[in-house]
Each structure stands twice: as structure tokens, then as C-alpha cells.
C-alpha atoms as a PDB file:
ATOM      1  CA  UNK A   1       0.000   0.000   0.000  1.00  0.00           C
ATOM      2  CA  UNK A   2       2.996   2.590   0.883  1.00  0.00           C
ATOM      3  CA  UNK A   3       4.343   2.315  -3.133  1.00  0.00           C
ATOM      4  CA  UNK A   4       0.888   2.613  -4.543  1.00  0.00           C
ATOM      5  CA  UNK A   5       0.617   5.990  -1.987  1.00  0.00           C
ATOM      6  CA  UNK A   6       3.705   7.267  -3.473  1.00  0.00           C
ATOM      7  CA  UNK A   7       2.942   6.370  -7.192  1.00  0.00           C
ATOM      8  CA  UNK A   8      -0.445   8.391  -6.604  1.00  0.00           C
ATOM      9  CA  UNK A   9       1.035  10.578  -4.347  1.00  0.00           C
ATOM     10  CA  UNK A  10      -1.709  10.085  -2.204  1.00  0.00           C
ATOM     11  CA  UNK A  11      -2.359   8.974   1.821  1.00  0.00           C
ATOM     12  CA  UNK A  12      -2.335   5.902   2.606  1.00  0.00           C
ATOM     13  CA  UNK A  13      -5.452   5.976   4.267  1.00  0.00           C
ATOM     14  CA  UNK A  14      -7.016   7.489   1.124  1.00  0.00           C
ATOM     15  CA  UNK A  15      -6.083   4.628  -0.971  1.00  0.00           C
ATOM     16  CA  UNK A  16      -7.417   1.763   1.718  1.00  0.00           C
ATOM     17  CA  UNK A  17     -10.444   3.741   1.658  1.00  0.00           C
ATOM     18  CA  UNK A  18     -10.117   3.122  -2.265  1.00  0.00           C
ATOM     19  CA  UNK A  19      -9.866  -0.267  -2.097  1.00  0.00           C
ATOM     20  CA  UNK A  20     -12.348  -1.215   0.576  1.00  0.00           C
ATOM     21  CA  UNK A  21     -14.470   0.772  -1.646  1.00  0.00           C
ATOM     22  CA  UNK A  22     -13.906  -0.973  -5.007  1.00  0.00           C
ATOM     23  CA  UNK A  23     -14.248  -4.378  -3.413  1.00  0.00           C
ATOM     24  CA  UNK A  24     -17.713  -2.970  -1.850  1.00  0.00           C
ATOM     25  CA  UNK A  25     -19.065  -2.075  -5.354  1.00  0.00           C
ATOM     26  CA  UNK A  26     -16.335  -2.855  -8.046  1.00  0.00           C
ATOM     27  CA  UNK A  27     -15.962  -0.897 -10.973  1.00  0.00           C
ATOM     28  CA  UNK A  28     -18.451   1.730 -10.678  1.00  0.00           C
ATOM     29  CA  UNK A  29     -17.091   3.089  -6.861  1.00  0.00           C
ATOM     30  CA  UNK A  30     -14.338   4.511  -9.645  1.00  0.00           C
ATOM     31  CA  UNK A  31     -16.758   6.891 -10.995  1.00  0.00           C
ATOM     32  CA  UNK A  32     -18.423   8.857  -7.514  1.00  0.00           C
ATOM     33  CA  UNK A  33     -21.697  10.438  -9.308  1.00  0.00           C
ATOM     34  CA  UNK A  34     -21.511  13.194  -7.079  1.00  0.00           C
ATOM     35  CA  UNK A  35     -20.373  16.964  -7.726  1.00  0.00           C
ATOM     36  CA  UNK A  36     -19.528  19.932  -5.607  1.00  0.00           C
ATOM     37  CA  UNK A  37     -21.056  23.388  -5.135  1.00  0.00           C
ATOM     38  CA  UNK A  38     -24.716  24.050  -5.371  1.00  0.00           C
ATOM     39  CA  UNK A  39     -27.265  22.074  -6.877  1.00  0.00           C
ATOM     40  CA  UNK A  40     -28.583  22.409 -10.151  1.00  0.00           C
ATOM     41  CA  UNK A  41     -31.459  25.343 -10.774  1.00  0.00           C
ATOM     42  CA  UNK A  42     -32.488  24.180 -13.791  1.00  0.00           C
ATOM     43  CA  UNK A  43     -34.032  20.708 -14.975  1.00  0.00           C
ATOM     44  CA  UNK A  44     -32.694  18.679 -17.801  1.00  0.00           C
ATOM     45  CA  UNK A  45     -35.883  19.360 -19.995  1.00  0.00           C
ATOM     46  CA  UNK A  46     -35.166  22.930 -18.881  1.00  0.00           C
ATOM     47  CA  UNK A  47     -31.614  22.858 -20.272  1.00  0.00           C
ATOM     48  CA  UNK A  48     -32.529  21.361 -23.530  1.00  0.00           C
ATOM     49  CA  UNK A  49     -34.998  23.965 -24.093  1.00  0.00           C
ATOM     50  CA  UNK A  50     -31.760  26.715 -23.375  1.00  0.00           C
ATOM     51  CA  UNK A  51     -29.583  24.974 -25.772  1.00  0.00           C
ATOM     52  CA  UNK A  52     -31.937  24.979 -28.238  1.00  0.00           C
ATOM     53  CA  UNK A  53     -33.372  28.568 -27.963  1.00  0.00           C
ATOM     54  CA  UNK A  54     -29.159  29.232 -28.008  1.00  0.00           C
ATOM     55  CA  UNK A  55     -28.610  27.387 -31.204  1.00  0.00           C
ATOM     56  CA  UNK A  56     -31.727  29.096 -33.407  1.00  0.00           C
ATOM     57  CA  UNK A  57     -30.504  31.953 -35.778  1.00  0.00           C
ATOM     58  CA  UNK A  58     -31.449  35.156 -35.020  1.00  0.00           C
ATOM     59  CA  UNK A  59     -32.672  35.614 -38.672  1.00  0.00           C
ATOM     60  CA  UNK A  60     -34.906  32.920 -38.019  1.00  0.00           C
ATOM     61  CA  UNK A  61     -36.910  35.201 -34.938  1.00  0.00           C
ATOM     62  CA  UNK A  62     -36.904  37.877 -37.544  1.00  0.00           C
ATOM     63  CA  UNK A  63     -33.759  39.659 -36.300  1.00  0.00           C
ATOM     64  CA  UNK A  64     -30.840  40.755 -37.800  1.00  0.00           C
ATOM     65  CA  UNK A  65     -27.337  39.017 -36.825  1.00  0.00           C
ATOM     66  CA  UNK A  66     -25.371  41.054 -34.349  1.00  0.00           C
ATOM     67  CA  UNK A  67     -21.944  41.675 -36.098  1.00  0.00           C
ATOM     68  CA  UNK A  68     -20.242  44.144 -37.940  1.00  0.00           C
ATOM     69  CA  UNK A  69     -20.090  47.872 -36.886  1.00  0.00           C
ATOM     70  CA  UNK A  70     -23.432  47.218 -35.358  1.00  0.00           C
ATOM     71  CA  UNK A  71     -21.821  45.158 -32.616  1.00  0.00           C
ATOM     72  CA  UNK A  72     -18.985  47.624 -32.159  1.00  0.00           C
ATOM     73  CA  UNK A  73     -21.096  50.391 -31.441  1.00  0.00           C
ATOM     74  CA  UNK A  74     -22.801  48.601 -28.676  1.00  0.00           C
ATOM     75  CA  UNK A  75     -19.718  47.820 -27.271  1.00  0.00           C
ATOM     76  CA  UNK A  76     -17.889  50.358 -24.752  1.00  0.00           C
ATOM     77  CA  UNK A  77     -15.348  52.481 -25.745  1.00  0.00           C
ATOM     78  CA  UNK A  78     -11.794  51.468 -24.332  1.00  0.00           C
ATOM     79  CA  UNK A  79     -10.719  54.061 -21.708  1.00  0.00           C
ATOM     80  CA  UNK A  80      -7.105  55.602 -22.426  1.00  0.00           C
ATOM     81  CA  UNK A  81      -4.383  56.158 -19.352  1.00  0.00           C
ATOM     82  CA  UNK A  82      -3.772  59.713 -18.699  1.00  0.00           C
ATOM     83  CA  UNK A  83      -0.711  61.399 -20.968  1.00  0.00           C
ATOM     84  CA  UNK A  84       2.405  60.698 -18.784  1.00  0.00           C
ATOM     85  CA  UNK A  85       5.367  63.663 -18.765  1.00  0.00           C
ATOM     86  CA  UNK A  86       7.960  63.288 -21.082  1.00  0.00           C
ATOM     87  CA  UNK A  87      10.373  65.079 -18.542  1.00  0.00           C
ATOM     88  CA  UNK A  88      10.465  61.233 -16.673  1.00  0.00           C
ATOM     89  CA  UNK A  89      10.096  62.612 -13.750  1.00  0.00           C
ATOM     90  CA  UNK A  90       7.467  62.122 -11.033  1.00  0.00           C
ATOM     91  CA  UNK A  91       4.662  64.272 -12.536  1.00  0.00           C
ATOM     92  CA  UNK A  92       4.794  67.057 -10.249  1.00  0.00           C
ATOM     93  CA  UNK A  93       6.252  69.506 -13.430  1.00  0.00           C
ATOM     94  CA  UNK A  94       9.258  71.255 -11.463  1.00  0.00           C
ATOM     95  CA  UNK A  95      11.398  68.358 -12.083  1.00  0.00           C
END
């Protein structure tokens, strides 16, 4: 158990825990079907219904594409750093 710790770089605990585990339920204790964070908000039907609004055209709804100039002008204008001194000073002008 040690070597197999050290191959996986893992505890050794961790890996009994493993292997208890595997000969519990075999194959399928290697994929957990269990995720972090919150659950999901939406359903699967939900979802399908997202990715399919997502993949429709807009010319299809009757709109036009967003791309071009159109799309620029919607975008915000990128801001530009103040103008530094050219004497490489510190800004304050007397220098």
C-alpha cells in the first residue's frame, strides 16, 4: 500500500479507503456520481430547451445578426491612461 501511496502521491489511508471501496461495489465506486457546489437550478428538460433557444438563428426570430459595426457600437469604448510627462520625472512639473 505505501508504493501505490507514493505512485499516486496520495495517503495511505485514502487509498485503503479506495480499495475497501472498489471491493464494496467494483468498478463503478471509480466513478463517484456526485459533484460539488450548489445544486442544479435548472431541470434537464429545462436545459434542452436553453440549448436549443441558443442554437436558433437570429434571422430565423426575424432579427438581424449582431456583427459588424453594429456590434462595435454597442460595445464600450476602451478608456485611455492619462498622458504621462515626457520630462520622466514624477509628474509634479518642477522636475
Amino acid at each position: 500500500m505505501p508504493a501505490i501511496a507514493r505512485l499516486v502521491q496520495a495517503d495511505e489511508d485514502t487509498i485503503r479507503q479506495v480499495i475497501h471501496r472498489f471491493n464494496e461495489v467494483g468498478m463503478a465506486s471509480l466513478d463517484p456520481q456526485w459533484a460539488g457546489g450548489h445544486p442544479r437550478l435548472i431541470s434537464p428538460d429545462e436545459e434542452t430547451l436553453i440549448v436549443a433557444t441558443a442554437n436558433i438563428r437570429p434571422e430565423a426570430l426575424g432579427r438581424r445578426s449582431p456583427g459588424g459595426a453594429s456590434a462595435a457600437r454597442r460595445l464600450p469604448r476602451p478608456r485611455r491612461p492619462p498622458a504621462r510627462s515626457r520630462s520622466g520625472g514624477n509628474g509634479c512639473g518642477s522636475c
